[in-house]
Protein backbone atom coordinates (compact mmCIF):
# COMPACT_ATOMS: atom_id res chain seq x y z
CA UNK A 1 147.28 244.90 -6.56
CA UNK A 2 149.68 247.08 -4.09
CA UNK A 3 151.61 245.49 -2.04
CA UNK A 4 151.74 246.01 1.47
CA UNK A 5 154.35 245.80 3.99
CA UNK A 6 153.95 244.36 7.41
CA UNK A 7 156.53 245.26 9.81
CA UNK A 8 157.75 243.22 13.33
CA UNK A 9 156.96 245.11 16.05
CA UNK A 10 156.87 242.32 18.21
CA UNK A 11 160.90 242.26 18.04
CA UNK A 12 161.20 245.38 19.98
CA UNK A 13 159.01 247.77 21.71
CA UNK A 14 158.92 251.73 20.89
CA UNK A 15 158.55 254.77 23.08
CA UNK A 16 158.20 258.26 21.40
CA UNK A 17 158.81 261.39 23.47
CA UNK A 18 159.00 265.11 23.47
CA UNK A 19 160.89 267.92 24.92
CA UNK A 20 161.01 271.83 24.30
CA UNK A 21 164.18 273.74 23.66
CA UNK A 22 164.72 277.20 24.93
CA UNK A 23 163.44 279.38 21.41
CA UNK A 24 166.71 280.52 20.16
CA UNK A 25 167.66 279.91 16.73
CA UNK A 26 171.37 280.17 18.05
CA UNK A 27 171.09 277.79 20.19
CA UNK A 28 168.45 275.70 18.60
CA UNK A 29 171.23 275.38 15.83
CA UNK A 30 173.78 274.38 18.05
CA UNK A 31 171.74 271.74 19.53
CA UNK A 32 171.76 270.41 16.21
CA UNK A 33 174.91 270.72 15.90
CA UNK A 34 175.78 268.50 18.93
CA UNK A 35 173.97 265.70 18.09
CA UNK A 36 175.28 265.81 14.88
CA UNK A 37 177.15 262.29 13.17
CA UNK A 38 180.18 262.27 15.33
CA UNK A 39 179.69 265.39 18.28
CA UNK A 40 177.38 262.86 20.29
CA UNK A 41 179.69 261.95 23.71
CA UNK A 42 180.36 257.98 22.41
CA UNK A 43 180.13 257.35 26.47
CA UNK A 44 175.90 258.73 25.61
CA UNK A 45 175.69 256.39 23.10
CA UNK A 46 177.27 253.48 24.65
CA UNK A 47 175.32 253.64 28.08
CA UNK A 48 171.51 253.82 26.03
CA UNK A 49 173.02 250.82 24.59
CA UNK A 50 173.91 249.08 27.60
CA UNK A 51 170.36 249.57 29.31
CA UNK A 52 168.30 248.11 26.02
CA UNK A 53 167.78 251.29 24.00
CA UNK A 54 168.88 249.96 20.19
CA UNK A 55 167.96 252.79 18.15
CA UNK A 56 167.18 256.49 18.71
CA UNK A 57 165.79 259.23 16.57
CA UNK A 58 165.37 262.49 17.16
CA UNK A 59 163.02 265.03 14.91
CA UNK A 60 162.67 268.82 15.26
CA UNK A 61 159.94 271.36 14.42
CA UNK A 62 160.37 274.69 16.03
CA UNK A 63 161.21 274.30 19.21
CA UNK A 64 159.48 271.13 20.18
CA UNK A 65 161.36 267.88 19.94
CA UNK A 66 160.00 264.62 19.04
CA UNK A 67 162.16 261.14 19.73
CA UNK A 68 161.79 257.65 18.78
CA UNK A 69 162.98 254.92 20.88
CA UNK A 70 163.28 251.74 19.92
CA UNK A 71 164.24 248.90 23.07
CA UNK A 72 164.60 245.45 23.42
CA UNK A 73 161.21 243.38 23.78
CA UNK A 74 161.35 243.20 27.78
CA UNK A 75 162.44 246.82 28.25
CA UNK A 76 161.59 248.15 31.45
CA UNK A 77 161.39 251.60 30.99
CA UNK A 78 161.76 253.27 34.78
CA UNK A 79 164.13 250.84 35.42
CA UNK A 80 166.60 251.53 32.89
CA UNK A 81 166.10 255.21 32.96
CA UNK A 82 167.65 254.78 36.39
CA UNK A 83 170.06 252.73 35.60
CA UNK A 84 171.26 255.46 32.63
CA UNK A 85 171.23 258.42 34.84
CA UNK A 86 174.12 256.25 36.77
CA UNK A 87 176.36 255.63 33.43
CA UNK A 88 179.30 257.10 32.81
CA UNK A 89 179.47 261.10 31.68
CA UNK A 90 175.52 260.42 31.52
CA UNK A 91 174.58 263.12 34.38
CA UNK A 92 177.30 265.51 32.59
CA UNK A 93 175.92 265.32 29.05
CA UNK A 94 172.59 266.10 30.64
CA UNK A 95 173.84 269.47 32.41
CA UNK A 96 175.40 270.04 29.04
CA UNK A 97 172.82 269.87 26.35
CA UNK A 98 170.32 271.16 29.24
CA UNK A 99 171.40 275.17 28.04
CA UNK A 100 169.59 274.60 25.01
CA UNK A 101 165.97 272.83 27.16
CA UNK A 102 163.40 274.34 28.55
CA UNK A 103 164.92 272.56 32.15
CA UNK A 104 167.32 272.68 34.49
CA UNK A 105 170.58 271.98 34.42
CA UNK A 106 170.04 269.39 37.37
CA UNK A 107 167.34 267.60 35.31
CA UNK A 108 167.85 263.98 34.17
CA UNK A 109 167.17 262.69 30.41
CA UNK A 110 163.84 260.68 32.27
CA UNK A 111 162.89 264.35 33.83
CA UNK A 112 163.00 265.96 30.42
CA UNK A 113 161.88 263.88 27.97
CA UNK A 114 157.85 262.60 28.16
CA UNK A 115 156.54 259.72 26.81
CA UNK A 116 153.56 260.34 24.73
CA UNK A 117 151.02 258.56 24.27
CA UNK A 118 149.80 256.96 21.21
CA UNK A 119 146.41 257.83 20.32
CA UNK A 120 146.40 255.85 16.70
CA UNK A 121 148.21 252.91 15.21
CA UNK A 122 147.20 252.30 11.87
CA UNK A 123 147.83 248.64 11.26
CA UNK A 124 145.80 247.75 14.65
C-alpha cells in the first residue's frame, strides 16, 4: 500500500500571489539575478521576517510571477503589509526591483503583488 503524507498546515497559513514583469528577457534575467542567493537587500529579508512572513518562494514562467508565502498562524495580512512598507530600505527595494514590473516605481510590494485565490486544495 502507498504511503501517504499528511502535511501541518495548521502551523502556518499560506498566501500565493502574482505579479507581471515588464517582457524583456534582459531584464527578466536580471530580475533573476537580484533575487539570487546572496543579491537580496538582507534589510528585505529581515523586515518580512519581522512582520510574520517565515518563508518565501518565488516561481517564474514568462513573464508572470507566482509567490508562495508562508506566515505565522495569526498573520494579519493588511496589517503587516503596512507595517513592511514602513521597514527599513523596504520602500527603496520596491522603487528598485519596480524597473523590471509591470508598475510604478511609487508602487508598494502590497500594490504589486495579488493574492490569488485558491480554487482547489486537494487534501480538503
Amino acid at each position: 500500500m502507498e504511503k501517504v503524507h499528511k502535511i501541518a498546515y495548521s502551523s502556518y497559513k499560506r498566501f500565493c500571489k502574482t505579479l507581471t514583469l515588464r517582457d524583456d528577457p534582459a531584464l527578466i534575467a536580471d530580475y533573476k539575478k537580484v533575487h539570487s542567493p546572496g543579491q537580496t537587500w538582507p534589510e528585505i529579508s529581515q523586515g518580512m521576517r519581522e512582520v510574520g512572513i517565515l518563508n518565501m518562494e518565488i516561481y517564474l514562467l514568462g513573464t508572470r510571477l507566482f509567490m508562495i508565502m508562508d506566515t505565522v498562524p495569526d498573520f494579519d495580512h493588511e496589517a503587516a503589509m503596512k507595517e513592511l512598507a514602513s521597514k527599513p530600505r523596504q520602500s527603496e527595494w520596491e522603487a528598485y526591483v519596480s524597473r523590471f514590473q509591470n508598475t510604478s516605481a511609487e508602487a508598494t510590494a502590497d500594490d504589486k503583488w495579488q493574492v490569488m485565490e485558491r480554487i482547489y486544495e486537494m487534501n480538503a
